[in-house]
C-alpha atoms as a PDB file:
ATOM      1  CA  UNK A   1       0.000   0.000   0.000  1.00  0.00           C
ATOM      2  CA  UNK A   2       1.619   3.574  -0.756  1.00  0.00           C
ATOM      3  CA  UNK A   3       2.001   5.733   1.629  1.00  0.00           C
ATOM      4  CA  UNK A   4       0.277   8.736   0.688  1.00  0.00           C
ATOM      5  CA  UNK A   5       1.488  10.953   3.126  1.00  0.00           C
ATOM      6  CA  UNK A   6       4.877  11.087   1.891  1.00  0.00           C
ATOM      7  CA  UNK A   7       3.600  12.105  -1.922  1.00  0.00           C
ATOM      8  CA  UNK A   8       4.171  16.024  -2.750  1.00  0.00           C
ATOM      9  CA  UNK A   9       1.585  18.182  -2.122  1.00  0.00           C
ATOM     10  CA  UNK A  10       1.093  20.495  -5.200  1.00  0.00           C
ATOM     11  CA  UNK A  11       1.082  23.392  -3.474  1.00  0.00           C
ATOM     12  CA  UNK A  12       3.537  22.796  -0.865  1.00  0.00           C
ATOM     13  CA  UNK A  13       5.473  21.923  -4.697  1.00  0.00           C
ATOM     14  CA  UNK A  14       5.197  25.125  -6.220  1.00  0.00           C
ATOM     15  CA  UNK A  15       5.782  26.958  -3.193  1.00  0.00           C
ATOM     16  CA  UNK A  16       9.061  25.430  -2.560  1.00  0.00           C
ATOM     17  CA  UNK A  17      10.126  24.964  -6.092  1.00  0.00           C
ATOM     18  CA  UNK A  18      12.051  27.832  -8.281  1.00  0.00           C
ATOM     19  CA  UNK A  19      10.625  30.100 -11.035  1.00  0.00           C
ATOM     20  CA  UNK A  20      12.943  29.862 -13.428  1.00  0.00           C
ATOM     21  CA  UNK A  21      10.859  32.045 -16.175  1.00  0.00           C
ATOM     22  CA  UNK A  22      10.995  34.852 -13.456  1.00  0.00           C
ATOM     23  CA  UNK A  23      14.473  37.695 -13.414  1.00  0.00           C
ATOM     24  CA  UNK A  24      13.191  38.618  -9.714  1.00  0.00           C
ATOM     25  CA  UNK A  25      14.425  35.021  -8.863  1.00  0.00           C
ATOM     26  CA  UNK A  26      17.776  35.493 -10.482  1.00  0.00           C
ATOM     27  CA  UNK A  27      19.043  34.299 -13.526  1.00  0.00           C
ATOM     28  CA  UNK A  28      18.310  31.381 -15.918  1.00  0.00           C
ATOM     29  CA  UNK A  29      18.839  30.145 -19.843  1.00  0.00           C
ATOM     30  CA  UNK A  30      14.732  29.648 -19.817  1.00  0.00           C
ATOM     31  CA  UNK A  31      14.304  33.164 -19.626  1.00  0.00           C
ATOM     32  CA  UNK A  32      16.646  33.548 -22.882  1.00  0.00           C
ATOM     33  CA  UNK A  33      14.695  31.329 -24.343  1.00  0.00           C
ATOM     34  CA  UNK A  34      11.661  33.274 -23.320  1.00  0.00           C
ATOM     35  CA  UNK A  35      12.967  36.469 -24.953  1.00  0.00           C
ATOM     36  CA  UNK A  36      13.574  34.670 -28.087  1.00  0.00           C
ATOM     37  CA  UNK A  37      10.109  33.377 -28.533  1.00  0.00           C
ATOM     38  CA  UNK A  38       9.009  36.465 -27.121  1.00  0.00           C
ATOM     39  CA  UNK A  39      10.986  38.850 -30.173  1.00  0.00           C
ATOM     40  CA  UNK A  40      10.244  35.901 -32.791  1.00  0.00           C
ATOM     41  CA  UNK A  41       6.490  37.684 -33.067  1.00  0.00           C
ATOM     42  CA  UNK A  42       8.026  40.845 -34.496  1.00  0.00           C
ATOM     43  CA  UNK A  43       7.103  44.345 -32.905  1.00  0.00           C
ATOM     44  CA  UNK A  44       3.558  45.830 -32.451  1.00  0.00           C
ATOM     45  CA  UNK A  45       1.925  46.310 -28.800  1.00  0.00           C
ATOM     46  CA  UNK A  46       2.637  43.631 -26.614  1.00  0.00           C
ATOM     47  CA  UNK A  47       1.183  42.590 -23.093  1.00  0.00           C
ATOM     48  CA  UNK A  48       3.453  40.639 -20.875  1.00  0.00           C
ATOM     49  CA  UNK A  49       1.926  38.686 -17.905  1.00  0.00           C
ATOM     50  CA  UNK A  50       2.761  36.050 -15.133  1.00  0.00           C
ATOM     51  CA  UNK A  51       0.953  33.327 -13.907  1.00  0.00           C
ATOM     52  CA  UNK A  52       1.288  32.949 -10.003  1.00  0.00           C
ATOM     53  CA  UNK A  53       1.523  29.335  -9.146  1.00  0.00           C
ATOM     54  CA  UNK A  54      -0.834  29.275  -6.092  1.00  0.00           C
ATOM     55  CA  UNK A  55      -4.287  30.812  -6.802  1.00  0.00           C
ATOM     56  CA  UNK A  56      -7.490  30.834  -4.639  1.00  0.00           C
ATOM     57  CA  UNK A  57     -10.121  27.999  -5.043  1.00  0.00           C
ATOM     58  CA  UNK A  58     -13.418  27.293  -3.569  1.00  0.00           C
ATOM     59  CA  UNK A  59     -11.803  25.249  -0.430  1.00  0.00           C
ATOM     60  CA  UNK A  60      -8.069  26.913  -0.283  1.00  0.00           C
ATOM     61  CA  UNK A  61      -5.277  27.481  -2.280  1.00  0.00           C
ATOM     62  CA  UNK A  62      -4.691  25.566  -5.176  1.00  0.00           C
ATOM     63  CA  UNK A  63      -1.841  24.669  -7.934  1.00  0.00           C
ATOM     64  CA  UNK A  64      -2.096  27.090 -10.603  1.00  0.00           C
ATOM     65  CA  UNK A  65      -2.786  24.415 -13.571  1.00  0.00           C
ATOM     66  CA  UNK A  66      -1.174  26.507 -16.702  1.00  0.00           C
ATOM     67  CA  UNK A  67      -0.402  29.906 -18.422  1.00  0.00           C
ATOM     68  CA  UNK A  68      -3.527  29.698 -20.616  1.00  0.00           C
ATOM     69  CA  UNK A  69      -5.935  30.329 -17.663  1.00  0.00           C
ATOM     70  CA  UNK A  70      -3.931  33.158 -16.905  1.00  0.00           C
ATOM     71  CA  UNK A  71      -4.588  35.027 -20.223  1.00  0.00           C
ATOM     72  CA  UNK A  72      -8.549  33.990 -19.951  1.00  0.00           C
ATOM     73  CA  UNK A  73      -8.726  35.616 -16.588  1.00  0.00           C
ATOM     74  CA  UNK A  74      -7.019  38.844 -17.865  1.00  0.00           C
ATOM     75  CA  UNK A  75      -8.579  38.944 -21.357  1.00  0.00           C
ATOM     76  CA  UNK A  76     -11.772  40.872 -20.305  1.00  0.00           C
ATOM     77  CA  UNK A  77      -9.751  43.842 -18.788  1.00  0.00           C
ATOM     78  CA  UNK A  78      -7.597  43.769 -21.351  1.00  0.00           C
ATOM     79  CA  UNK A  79     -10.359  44.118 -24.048  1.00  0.00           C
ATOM     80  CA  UNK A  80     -11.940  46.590 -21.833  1.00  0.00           C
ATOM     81  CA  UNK A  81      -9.220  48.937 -21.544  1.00  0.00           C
ATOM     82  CA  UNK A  82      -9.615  49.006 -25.389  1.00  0.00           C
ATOM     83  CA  UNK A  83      -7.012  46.649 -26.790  1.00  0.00           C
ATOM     84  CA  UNK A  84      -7.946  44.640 -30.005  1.00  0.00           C
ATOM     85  CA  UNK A  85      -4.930  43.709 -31.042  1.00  0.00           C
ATOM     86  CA  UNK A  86      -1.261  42.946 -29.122  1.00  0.00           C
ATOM     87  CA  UNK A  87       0.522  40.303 -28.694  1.00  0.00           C
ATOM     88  CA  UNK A  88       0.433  38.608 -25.059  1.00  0.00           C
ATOM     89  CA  UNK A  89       2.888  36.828 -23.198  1.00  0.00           C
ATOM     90  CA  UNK A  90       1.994  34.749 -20.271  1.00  0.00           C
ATOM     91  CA  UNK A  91       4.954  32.867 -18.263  1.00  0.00           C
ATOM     92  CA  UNK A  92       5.378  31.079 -14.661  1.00  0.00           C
ATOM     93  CA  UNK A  93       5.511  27.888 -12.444  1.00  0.00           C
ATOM     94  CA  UNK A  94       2.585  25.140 -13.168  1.00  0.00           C
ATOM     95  CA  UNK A  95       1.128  22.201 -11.633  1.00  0.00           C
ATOM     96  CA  UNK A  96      -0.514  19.738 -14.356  1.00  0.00           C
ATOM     97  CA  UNK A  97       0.069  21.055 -17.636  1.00  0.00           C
ATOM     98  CA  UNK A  98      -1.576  19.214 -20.458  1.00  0.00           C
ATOM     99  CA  UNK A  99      -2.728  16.738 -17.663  1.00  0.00           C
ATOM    100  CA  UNK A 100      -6.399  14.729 -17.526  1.00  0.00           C
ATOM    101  CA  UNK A 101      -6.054  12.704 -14.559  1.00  0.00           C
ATOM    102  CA  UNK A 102      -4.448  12.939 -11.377  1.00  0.00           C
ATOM    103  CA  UNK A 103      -1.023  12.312 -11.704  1.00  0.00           C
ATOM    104  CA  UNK A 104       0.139  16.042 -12.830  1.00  0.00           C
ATOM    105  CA  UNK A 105       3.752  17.376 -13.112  1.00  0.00           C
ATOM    106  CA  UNK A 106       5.133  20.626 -11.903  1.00  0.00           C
ATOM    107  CA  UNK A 107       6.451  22.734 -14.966  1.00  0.00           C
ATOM    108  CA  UNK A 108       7.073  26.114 -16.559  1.00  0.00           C
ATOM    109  CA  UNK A 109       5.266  27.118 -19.234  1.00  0.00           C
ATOM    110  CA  UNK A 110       4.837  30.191 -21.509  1.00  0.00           C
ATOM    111  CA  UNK A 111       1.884  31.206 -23.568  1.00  0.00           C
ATOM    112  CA  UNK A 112       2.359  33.683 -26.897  1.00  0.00           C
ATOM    113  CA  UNK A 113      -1.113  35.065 -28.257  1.00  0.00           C
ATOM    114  CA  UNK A 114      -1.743  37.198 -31.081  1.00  0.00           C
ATOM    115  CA  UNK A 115      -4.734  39.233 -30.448  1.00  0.00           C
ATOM    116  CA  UNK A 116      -6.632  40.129 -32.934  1.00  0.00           C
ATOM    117  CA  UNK A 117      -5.996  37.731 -35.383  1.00  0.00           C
ATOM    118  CA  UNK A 118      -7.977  34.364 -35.627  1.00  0.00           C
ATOM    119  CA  UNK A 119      -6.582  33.323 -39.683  1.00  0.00           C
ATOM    120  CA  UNK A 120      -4.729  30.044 -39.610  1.00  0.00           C
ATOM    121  CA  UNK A 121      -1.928  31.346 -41.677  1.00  0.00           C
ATOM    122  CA  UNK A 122      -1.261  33.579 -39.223  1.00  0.00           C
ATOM    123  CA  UNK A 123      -1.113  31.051 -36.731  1.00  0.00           C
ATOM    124  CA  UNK A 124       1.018  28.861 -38.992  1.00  0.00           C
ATOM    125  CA  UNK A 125       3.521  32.021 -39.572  1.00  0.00           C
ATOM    126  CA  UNK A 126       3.819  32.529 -35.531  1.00  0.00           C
ATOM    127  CA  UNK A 127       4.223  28.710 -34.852  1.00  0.00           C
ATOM    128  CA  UNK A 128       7.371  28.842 -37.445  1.00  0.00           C
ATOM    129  CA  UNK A 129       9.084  31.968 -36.450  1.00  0.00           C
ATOM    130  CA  UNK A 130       8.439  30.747 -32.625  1.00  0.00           C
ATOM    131  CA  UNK A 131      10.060  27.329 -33.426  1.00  0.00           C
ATOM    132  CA  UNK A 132      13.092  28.800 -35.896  1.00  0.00           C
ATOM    133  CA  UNK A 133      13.815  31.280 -32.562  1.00  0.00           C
ATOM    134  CA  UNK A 134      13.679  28.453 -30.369  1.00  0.00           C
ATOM    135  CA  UNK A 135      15.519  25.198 -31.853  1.00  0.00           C
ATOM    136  CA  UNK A 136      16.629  26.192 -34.668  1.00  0.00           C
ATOM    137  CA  UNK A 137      17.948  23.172 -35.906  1.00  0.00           C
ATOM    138  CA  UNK A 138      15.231  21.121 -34.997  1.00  0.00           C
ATOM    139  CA  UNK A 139      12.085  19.530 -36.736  1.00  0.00           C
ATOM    140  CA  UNK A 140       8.614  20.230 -35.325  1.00  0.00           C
ATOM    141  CA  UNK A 141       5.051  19.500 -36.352  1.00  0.00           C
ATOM    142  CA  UNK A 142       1.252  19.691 -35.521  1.00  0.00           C
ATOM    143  CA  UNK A 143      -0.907  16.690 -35.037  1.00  0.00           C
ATOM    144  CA  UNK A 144      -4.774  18.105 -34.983  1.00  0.00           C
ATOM    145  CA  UNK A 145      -5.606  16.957 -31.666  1.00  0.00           C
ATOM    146  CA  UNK A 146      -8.495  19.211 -30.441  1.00  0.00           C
ATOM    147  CA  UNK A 147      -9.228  19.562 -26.709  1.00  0.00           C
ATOM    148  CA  UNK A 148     -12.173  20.442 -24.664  1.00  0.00           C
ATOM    149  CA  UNK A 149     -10.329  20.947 -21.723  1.00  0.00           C
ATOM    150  CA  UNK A 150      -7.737  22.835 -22.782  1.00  0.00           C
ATOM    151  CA  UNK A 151      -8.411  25.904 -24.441  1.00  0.00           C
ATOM    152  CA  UNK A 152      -6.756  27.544 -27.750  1.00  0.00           C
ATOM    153  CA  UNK A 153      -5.568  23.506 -28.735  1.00  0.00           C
ATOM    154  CA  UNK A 154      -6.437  22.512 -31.839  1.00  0.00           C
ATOM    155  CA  UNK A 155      -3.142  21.280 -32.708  1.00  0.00           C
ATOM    156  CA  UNK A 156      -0.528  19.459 -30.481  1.00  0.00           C
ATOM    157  CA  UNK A 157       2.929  20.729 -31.361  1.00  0.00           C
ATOM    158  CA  UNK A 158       6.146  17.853 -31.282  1.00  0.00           C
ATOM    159  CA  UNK A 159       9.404  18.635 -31.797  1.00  0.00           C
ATOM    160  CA  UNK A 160      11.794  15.939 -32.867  1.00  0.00           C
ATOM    161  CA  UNK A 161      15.011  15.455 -30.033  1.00  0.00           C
ATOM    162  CA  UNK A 162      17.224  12.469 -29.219  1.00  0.00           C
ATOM    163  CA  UNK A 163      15.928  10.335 -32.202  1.00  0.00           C
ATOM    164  CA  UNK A 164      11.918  11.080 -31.082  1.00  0.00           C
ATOM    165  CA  UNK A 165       9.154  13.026 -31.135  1.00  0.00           C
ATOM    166  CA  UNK A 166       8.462  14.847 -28.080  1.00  0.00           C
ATOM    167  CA  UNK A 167       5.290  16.840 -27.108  1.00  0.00           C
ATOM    168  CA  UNK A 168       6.247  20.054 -26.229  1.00  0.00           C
ATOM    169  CA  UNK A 169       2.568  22.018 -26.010  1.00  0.00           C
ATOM    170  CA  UNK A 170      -0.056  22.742 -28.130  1.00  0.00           C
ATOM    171  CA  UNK A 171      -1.565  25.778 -30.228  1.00  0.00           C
ATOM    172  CA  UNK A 172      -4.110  27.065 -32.100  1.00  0.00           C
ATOM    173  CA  UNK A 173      -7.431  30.129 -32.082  1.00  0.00           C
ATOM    174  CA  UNK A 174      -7.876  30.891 -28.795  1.00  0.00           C
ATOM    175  CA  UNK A 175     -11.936  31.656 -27.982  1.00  0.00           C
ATOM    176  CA  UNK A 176     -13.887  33.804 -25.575  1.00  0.00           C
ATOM    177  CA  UNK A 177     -17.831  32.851 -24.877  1.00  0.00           C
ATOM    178  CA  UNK A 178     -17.352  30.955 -28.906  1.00  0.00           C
ATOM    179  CA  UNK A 179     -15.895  34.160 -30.413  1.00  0.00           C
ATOM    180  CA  UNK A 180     -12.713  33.582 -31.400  1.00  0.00           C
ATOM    181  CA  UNK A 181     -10.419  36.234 -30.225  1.00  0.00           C
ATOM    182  CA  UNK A 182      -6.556  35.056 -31.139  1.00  0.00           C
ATOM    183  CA  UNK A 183      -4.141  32.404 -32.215  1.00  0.00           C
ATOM    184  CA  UNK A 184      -1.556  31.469 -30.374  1.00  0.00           C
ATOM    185  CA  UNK A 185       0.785  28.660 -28.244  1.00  0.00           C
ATOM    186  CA  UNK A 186       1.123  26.853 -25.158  1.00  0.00           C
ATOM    187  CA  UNK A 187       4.247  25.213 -24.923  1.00  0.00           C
ATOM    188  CA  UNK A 188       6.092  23.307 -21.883  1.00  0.00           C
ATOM    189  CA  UNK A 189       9.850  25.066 -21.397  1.00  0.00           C
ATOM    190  CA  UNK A 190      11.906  22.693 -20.074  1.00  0.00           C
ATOM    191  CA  UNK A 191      12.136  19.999 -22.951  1.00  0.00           C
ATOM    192  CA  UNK A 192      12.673  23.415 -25.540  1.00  0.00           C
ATOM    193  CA  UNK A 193      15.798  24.263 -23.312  1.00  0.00           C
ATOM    194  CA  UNK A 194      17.349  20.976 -23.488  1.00  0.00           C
ATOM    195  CA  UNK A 195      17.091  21.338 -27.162  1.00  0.00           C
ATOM    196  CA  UNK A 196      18.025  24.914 -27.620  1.00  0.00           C
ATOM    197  CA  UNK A 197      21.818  25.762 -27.181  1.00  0.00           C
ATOM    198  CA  UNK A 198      20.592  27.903 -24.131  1.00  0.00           C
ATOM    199  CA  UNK A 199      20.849  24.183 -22.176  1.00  0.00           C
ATOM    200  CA  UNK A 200      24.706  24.139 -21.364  1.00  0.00           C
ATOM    201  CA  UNK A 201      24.750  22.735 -17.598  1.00  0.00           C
ATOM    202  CA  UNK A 202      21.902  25.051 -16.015  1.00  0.00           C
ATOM    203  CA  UNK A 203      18.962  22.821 -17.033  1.00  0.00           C
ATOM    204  CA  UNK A 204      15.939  22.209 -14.478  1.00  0.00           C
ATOM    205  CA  UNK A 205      13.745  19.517 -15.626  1.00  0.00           C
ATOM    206  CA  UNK A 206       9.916  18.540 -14.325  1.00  0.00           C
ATOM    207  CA  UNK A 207      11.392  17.600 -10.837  1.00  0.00           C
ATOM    208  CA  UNK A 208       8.337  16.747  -9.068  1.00  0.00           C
ATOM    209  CA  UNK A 209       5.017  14.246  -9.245  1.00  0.00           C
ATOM    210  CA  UNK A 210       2.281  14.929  -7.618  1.00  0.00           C
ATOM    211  CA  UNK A 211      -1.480  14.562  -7.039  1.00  0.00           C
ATOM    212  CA  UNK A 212      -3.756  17.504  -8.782  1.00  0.00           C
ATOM    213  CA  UNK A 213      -7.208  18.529  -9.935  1.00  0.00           C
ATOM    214  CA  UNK A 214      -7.981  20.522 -12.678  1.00  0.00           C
ATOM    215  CA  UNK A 215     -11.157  21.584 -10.730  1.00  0.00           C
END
């Protein structure tokens, strides 16, 4: 029998853990490799945001679950304060990214929306210059894999490393009450940096497992 009070709490997790996406917490390649994905959308208004890891739930504090809930929150005061099209940027510390069940993994993740613009090519054109800033030298593509759960994926995004293809995130039109507002990207940082040449001998992988709802 396991014993579950030894298994990591997900919020005892993310308080204790690093964010490496964040300067206030010093230095780190990931946020390098934010910038680059960050100047790969070209210039034009942009709104930069952060996703705290703990946020309040109906009984407590809970793991923050990714970036993309984040934007959703904000979008409505962004809209309201008159802003139809920027380009957002939403990074931080998550607990069960891309997860369905209960078993969840504590990551960092970074979201890049284009507000505004809702045209597949665009979304096409920011996957590829996002991709070509990132790893280079790599070899990505999008499986349509459409999810009710998780908003703004229509398309899961790989990206071949060591021999395989690994699921880095997903992308596609991101929607508000069935309008659709912006295209865009959620991608997991970690397995970028280890393919980047940011990686050298400062990477941080997914260091914890732990029990999560995406309630």
């Amino acid at each position: 029998m396991t014993d579950d009070s030894t298994r990591p709490d997900p919020v005892r997790a993310l308080m204790e853990r690093r964010d490496l996406t964040d300067p206030a917490q010093g230095d780190h390649p990931m946020q390098q490799l934010i910038e680059r994905l960050r100047l790969s959308t070209g210039d034009g208004a942009r709104r930069t945001l952060r996703t705290p890891p703990l946020v309040p739930g109906p009984e407590g504090w809970r793991a923050r679950h990714g970036t993309t809930e984040t934007v959703l929150t904000q979008l409505p005061d962004i809209v309201a304060d008159g802003v139809d099209r920027a380009v957002i940027h939403c990074a931080g510390l998550v607990c069960g990214s891309r997860r369905t069940d209960a078993t969840a993994l504590v990551a960092h993740e970074l979201d890049v929306w284009l507000l505004g613009e809702t045209e597949a090519t665009a979304l096409a054109s920011l996957v590829q210059s996002a991709m070509r800033a990132a790893v280079p030298r790599a070899t990505y593509r999008l499986i349509p894999a459409r999810s009710g759960a998780l908003p703004g994926r229509d398309f899961r995004l790989d990206v071949m490393g060591q021999g395989d293809w690994q699921d880095v995130g997903g992308c596609g039109v991101l929607r508000q009450e069935g309008v659709a507002v912006a295209v865009g990207f959620s991608v997991t940082l970690e397995p970028l940096l280890e393919l980047s040449d940011l990686a050298g001998d400062q990477v941080e992988g997914v260091t914890h497992t732990v029990t999560s709802s995406r309630s």
